[in-house]
PDB file of N, CA and C in Angstrom:
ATOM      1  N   UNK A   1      -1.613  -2.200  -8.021  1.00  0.00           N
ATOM      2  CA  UNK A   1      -0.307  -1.592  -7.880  1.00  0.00           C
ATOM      3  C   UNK A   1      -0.494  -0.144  -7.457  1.00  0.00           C
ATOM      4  N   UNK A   2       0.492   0.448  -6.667  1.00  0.00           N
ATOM      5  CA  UNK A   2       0.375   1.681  -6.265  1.00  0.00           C
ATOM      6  C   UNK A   2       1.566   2.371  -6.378  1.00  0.00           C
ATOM      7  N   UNK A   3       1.751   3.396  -6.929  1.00  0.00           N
ATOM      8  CA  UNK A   3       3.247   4.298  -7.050  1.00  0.00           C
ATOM      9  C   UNK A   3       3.047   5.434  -6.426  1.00  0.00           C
ATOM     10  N   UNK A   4       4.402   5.449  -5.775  1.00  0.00           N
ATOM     11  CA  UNK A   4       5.194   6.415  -4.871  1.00  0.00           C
ATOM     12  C   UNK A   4       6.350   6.486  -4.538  1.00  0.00           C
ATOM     13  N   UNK A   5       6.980   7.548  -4.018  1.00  0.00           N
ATOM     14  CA  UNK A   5       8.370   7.770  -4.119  1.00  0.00           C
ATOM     15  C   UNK A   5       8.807   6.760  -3.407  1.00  0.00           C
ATOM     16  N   UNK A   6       8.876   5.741  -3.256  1.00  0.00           N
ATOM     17  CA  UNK A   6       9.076   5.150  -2.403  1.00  0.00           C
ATOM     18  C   UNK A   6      11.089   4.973  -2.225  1.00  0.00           C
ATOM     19  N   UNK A   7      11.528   5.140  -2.947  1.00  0.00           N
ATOM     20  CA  UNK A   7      13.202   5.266  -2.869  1.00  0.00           C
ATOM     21  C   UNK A   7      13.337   6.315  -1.514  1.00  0.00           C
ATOM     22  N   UNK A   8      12.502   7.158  -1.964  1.00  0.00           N
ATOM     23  CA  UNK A   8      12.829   8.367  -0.391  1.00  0.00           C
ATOM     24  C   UNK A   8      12.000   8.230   0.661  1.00  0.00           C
ATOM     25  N   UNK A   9      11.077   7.488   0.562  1.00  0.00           N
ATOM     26  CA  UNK A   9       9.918   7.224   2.053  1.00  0.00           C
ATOM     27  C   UNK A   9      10.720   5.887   2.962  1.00  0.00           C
ATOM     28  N   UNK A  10      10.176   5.785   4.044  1.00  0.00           N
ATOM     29  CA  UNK A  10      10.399   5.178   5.115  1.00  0.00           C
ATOM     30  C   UNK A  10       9.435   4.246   5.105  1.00  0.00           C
ATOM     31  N   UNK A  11       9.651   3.380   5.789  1.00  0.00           N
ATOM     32  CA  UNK A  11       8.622   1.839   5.968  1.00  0.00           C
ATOM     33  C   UNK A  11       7.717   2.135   6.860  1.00  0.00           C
ATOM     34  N   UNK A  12       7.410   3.225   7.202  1.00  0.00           N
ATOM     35  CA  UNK A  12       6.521   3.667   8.250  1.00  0.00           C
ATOM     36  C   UNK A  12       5.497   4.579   7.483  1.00  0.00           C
ATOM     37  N   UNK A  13       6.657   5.442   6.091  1.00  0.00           N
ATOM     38  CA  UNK A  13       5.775   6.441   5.301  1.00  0.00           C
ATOM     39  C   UNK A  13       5.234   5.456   4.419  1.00  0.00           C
ATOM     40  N   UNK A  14       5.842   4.726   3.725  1.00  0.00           N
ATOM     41  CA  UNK A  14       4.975   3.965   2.822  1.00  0.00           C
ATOM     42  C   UNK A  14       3.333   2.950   3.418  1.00  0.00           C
ATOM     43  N   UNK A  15       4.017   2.229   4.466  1.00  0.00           N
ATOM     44  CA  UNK A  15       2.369   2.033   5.366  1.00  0.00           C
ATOM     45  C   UNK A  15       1.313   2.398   5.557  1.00  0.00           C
ATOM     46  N   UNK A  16       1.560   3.704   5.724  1.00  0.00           N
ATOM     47  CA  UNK A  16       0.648   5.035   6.158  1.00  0.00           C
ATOM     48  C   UNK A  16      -0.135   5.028   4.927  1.00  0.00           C
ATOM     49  N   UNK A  17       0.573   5.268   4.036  1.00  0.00           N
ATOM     50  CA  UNK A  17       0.500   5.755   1.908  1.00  0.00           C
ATOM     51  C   UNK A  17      -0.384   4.100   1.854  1.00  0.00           C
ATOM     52  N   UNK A  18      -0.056   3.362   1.961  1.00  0.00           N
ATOM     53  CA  UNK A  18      -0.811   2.102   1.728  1.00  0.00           C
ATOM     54  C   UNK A  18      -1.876   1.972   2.572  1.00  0.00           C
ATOM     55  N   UNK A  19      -1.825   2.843   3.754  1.00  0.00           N
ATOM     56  CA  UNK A  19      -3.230   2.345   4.443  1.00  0.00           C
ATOM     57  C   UNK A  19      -4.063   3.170   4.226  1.00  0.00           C
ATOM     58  N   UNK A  20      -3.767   4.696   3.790  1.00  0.00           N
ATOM     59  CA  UNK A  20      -4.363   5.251   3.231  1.00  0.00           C
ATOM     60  C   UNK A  20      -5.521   4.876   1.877  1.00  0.00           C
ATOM     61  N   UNK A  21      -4.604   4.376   1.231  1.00  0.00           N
ATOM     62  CA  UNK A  21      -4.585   3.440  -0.248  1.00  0.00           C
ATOM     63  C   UNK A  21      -6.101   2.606  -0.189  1.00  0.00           C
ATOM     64  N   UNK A  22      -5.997   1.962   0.919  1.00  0.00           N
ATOM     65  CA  UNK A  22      -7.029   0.432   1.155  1.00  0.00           C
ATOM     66  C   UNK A  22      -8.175   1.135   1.860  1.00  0.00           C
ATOM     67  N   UNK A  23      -7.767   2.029   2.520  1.00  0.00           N
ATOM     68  CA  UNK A  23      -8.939   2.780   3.741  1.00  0.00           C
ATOM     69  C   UNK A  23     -10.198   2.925   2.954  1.00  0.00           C
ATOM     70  N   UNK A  24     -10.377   2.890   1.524  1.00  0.00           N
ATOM     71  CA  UNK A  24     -12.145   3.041   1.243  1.00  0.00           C
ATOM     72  C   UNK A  24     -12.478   1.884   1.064  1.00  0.00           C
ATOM     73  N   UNK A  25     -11.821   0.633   0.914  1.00  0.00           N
ATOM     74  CA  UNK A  25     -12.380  -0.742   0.767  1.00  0.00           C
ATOM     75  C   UNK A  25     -12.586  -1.197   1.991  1.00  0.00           C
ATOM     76  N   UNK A  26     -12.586  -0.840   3.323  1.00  0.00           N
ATOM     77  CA  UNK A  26     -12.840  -1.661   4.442  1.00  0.00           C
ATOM     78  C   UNK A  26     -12.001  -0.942   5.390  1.00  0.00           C
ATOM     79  N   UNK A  27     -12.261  -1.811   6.732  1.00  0.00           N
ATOM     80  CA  UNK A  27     -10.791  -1.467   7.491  1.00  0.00           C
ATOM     81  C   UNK A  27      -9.761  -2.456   7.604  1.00  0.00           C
ATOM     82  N   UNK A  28      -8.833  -1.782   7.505  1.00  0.00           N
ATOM     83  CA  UNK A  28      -7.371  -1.853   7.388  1.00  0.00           C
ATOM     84  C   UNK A  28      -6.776  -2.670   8.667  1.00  0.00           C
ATOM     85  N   UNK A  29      -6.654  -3.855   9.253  1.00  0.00           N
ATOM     86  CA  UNK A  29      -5.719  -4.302  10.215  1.00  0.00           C
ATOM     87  C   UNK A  29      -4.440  -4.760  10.827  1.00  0.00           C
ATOM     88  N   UNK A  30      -3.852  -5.097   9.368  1.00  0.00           N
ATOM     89  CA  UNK A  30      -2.699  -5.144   9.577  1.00  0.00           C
ATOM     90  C   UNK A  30      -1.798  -4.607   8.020  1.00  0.00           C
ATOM     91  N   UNK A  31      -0.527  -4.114   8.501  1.00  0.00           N
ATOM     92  CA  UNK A  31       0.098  -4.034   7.163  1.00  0.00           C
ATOM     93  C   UNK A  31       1.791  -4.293   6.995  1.00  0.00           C
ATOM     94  N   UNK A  32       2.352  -5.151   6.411  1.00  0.00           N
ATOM     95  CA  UNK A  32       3.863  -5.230   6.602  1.00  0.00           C
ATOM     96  C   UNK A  32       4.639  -5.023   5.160  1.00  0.00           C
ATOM     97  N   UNK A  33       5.520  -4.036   5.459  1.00  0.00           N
ATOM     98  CA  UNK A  33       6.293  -3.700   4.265  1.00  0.00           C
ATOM     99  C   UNK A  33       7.440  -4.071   3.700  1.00  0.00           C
ATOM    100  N   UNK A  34       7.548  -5.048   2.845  1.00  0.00           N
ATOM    101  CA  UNK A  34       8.869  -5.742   2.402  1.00  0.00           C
ATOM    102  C   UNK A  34       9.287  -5.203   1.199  1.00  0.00           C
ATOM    103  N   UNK A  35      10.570  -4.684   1.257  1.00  0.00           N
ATOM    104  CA  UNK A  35      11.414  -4.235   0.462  1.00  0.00           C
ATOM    105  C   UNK A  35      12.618  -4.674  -0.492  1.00  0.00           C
ATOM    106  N   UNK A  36      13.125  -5.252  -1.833  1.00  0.00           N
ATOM    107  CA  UNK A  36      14.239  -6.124  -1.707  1.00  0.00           C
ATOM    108  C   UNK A  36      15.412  -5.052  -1.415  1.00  0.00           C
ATOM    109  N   UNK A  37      16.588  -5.364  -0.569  1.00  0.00           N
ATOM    110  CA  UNK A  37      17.129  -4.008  -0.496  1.00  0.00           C
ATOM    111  C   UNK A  37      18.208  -3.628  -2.049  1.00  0.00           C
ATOM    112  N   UNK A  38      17.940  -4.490  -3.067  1.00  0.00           N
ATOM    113  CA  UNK A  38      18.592  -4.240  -4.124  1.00  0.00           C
ATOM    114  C   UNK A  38      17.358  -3.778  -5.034  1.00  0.00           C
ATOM    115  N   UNK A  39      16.361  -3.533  -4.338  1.00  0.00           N
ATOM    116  CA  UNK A  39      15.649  -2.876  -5.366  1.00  0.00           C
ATOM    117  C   UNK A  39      14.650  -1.612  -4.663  1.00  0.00           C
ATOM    118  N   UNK A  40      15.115  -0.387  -4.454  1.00  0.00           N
ATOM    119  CA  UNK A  40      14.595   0.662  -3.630  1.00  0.00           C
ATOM    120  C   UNK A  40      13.608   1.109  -4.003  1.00  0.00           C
ATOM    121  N   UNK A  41      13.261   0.828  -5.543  1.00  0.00           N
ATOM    122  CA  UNK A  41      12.182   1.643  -5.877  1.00  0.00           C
ATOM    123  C   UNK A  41      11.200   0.451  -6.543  1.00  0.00           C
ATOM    124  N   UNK A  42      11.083  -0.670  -5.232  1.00  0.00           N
ATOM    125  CA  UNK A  42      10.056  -1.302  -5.196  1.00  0.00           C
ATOM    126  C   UNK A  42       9.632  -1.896  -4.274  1.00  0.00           C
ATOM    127  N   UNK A  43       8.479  -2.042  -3.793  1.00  0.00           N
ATOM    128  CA  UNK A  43       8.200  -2.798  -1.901  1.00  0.00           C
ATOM    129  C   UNK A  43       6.710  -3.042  -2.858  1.00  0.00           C
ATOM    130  N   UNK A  44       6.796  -4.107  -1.402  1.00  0.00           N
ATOM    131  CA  UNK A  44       5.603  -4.988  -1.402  1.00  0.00           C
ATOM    132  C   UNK A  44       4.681  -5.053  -0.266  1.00  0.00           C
ATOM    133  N   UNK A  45       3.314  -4.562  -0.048  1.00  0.00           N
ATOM    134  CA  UNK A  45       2.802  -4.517   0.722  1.00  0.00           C
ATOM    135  C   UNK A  45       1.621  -5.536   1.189  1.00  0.00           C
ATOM    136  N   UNK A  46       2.125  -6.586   2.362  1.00  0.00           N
ATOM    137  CA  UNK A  46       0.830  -7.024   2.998  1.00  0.00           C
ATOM    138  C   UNK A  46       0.037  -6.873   3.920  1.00  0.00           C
ATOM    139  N   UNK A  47      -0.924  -6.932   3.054  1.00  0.00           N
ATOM    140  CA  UNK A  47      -2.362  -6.220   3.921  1.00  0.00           C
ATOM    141  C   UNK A  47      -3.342  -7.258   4.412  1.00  0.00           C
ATOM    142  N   UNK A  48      -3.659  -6.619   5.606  1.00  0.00           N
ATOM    143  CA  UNK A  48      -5.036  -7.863   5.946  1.00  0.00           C
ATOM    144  C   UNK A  48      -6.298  -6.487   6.392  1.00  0.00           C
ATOM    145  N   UNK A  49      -7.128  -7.118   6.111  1.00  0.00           N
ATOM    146  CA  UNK A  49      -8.235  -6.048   6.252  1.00  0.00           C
ATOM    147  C   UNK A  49      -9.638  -6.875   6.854  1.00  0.00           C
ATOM    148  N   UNK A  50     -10.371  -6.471   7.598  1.00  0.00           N
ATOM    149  CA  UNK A  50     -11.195  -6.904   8.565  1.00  0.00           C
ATOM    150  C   UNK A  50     -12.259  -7.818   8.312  1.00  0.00           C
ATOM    151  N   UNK A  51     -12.420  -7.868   6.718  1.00  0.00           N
ATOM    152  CA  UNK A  51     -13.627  -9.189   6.462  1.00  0.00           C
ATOM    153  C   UNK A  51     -12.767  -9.460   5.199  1.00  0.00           C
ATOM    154  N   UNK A  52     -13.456 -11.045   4.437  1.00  0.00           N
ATOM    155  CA  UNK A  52     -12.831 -10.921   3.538  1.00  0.00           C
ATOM    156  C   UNK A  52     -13.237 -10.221   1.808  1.00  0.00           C
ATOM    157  N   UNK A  53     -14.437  -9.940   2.382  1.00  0.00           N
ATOM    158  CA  UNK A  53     -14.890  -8.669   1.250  1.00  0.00           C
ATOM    159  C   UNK A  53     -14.177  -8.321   1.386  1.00  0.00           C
ATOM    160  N   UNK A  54     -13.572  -7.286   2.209  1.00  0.00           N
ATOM    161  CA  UNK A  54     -12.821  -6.209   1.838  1.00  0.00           C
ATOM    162  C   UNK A  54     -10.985  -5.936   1.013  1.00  0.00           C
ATOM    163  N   UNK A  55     -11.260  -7.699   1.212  1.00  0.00           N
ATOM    164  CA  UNK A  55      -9.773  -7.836   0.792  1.00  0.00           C
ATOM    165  C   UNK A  55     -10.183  -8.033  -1.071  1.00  0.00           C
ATOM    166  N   UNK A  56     -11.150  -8.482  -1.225  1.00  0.00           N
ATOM    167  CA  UNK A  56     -11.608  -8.681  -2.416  1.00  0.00           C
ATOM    168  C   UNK A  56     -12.008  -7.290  -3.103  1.00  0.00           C
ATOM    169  N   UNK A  57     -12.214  -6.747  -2.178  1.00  0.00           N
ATOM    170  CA  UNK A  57     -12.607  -5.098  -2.926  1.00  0.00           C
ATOM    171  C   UNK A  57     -11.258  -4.652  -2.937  1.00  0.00           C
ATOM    172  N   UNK A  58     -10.131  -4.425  -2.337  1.00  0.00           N
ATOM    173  CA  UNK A  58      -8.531  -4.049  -2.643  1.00  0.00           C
ATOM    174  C   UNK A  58      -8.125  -4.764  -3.591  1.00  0.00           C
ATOM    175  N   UNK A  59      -8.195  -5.986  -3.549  1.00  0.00           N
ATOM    176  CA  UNK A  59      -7.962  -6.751  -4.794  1.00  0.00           C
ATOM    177  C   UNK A  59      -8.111  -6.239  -6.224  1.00  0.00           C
ATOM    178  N   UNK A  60      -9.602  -5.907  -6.045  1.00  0.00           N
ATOM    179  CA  UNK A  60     -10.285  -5.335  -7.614  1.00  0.00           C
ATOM    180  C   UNK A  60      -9.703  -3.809  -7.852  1.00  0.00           C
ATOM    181  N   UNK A  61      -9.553  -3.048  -6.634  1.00  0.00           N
ATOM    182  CA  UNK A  61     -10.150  -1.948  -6.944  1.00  0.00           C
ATOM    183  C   UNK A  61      -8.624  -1.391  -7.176  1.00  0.00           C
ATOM    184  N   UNK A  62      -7.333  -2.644  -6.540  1.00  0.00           N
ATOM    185  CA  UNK A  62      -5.872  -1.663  -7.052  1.00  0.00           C
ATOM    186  C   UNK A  62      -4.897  -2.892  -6.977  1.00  0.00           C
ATOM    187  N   UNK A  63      -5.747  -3.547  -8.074  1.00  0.00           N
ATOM    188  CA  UNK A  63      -4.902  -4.696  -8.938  1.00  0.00           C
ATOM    189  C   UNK A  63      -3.723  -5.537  -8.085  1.00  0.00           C
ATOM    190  N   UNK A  64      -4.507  -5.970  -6.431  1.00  0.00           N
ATOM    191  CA  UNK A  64      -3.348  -6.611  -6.031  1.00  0.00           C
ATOM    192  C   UNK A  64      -3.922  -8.394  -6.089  1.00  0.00           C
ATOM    193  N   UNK A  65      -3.074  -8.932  -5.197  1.00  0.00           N
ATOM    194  CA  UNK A  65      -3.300 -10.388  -5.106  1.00  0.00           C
ATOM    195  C   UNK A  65      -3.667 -10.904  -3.920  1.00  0.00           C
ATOM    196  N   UNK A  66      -4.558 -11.489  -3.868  1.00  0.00           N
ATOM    197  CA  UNK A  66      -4.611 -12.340  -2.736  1.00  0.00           C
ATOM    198  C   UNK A  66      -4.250 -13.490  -2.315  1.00  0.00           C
ATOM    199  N   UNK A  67      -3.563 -14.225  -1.681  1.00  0.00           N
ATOM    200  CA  UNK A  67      -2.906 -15.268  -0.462  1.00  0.00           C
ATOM    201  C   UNK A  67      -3.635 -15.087   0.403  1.00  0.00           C
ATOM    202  N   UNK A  68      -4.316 -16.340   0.784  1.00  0.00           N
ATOM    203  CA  UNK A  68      -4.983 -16.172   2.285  1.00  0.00           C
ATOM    204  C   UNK A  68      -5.280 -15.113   2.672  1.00  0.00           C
ATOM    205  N   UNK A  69      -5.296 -14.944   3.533  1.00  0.00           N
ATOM    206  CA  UNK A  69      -6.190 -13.792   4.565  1.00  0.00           C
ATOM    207  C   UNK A  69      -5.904 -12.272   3.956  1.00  0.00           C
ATOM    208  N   UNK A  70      -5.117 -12.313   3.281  1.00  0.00           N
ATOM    209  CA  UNK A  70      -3.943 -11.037   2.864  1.00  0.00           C
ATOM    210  C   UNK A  70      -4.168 -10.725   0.809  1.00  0.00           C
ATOM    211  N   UNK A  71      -4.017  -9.136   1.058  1.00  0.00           N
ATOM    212  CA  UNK A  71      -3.847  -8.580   0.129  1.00  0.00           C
ATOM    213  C   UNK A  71      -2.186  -8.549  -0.399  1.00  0.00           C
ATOM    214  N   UNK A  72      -1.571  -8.599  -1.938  1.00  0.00           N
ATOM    215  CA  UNK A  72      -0.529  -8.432  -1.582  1.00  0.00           C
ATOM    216  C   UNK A  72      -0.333  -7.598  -2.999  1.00  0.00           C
ATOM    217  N   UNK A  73       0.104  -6.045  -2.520  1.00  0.00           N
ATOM    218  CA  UNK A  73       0.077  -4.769  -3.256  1.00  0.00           C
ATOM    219  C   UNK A  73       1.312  -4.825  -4.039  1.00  0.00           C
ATOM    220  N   UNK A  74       2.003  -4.418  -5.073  1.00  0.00           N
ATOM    221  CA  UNK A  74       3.417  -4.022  -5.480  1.00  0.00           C
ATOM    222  C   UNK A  74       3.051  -2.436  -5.367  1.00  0.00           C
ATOM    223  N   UNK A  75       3.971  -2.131  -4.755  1.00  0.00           N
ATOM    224  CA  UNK A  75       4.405  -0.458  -4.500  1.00  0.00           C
ATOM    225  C   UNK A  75       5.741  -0.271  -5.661  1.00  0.00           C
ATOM    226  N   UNK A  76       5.216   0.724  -6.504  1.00  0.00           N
ATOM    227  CA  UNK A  76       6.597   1.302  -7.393  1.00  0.00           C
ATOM    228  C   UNK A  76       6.787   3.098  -7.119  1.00  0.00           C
ATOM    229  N   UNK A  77       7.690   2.692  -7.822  1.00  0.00           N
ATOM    230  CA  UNK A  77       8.359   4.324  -7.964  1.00  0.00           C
ATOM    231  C   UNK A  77       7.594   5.331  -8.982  1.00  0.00           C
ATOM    232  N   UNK A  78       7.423   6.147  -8.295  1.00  0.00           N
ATOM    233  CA  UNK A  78       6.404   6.889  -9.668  1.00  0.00           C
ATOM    234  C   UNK A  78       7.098   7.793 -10.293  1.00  0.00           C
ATOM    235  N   UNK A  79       6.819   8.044 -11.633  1.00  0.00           N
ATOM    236  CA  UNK A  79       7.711   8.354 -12.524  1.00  0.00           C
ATOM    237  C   UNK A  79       8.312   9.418 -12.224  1.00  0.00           C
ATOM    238  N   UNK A  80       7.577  10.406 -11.235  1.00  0.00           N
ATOM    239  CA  UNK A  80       7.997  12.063 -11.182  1.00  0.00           C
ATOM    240  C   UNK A  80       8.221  11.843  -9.828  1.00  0.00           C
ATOM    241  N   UNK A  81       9.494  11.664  -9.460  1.00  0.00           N
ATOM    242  CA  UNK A  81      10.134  11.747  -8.501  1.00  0.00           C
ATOM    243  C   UNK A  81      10.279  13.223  -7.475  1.00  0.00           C
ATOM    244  N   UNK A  82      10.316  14.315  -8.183  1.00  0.00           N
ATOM    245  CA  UNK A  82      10.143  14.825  -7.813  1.00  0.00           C
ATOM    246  C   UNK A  82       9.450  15.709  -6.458  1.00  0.00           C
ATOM    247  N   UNK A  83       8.811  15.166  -5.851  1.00  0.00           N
ATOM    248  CA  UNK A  83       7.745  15.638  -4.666  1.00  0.00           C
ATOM    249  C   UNK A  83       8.039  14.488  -3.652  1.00  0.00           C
ATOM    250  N   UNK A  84       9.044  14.781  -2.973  1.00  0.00           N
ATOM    251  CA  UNK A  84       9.539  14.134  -1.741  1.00  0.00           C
ATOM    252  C   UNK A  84       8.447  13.442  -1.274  1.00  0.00           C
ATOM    253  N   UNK A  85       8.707  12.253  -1.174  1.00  0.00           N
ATOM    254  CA  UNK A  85       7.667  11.638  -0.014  1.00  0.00           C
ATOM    255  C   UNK A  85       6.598  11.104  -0.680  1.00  0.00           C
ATOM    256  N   UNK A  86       6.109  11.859  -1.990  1.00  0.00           N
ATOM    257  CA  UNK A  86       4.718  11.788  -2.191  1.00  0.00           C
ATOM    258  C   UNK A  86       4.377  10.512  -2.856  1.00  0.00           C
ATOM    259  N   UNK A  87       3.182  10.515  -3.113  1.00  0.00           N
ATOM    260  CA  UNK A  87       2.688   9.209  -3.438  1.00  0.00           C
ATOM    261  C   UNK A  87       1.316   9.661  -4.199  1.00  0.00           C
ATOM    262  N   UNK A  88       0.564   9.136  -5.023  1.00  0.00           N
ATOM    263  CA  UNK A  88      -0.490   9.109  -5.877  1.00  0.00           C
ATOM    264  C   UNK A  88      -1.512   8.689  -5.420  1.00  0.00           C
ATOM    265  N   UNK A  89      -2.592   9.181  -4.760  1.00  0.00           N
ATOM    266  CA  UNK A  89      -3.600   8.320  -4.502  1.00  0.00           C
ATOM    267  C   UNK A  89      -4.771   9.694  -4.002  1.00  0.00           C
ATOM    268  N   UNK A  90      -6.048   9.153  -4.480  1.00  0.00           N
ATOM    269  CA  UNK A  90      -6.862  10.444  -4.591  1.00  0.00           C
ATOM    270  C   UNK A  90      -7.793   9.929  -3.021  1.00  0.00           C
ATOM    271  N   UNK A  91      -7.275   9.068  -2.158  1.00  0.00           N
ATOM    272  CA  UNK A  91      -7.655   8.977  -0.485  1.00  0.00           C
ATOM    273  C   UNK A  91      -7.004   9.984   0.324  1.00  0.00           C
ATOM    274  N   UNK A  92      -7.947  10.586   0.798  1.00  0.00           N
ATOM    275  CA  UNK A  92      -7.671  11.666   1.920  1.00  0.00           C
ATOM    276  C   UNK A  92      -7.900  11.563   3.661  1.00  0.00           C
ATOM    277  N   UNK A  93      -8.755  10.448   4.090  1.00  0.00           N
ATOM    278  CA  UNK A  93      -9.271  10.072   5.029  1.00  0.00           C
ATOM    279  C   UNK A  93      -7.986   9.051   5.582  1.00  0.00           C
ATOM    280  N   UNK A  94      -7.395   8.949   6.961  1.00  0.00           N
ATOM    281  CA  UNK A  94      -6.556   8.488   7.355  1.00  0.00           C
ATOM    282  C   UNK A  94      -7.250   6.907   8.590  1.00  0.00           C
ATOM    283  N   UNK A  95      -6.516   5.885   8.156  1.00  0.00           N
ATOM    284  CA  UNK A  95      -6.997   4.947   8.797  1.00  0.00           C
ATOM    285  C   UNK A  95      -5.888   4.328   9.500  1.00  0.00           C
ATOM    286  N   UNK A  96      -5.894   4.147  10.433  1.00  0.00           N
ATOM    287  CA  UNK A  96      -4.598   3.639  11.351  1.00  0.00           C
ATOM    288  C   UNK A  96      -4.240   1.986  11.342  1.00  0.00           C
ATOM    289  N   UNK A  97      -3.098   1.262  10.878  1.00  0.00           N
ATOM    290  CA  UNK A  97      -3.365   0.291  10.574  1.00  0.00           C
ATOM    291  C   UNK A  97      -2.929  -0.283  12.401  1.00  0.00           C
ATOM    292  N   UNK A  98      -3.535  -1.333  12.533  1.00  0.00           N
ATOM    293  CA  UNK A  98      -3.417  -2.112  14.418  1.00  0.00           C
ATOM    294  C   UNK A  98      -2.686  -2.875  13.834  1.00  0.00           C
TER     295      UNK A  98
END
């Protein structure tokens, strides 16, 4: 699971925040962000990442699930809303998801 403001980010900012997220377990190839729209301060992120180690290392390393080929993250709201945009995650290196 990963928390971030996500009530105030965009499906483009949260992606980014998630590919960020996965970028030390492997590379990152695809990512799609589903949202329920009755619930803003929660999305779901699927990820596919380039071997399937690496989906197994996202798996372990930030408690998501795997389905086939795919990682599948819950994104929440983090408690301190406060800091527009922001999101929790101690990855600094930017990986572009294709």
């Amino acid at each position: 699971m990963l928390n971030m403001n996500v009530a105030k980010m965009s499906h483009a900012d949260v992606a980014d925040a998630v590919s960020l997220s996965c970028a030390p377990y492997g590379v990152v190839t695809q990512i799609t962000i589903l949202q329920p729209p009755d619930q803003p301060q929660t999305a779901f992120a699927l990820v596919g990442m380039a071997t399937e180690s690496a989906i197994d290392r996202v798996v372990a390393g930030l408690g998501a699930v795997k389905v086939e080929s795919l990682a599948i993250i819950r994104v929440e709201q983090i408690a301190d809303a406060s800091v527009p945009g922001g999101f929790k995650s101690t990855v600094r290196e930017h990986v572009a998801a294709a």
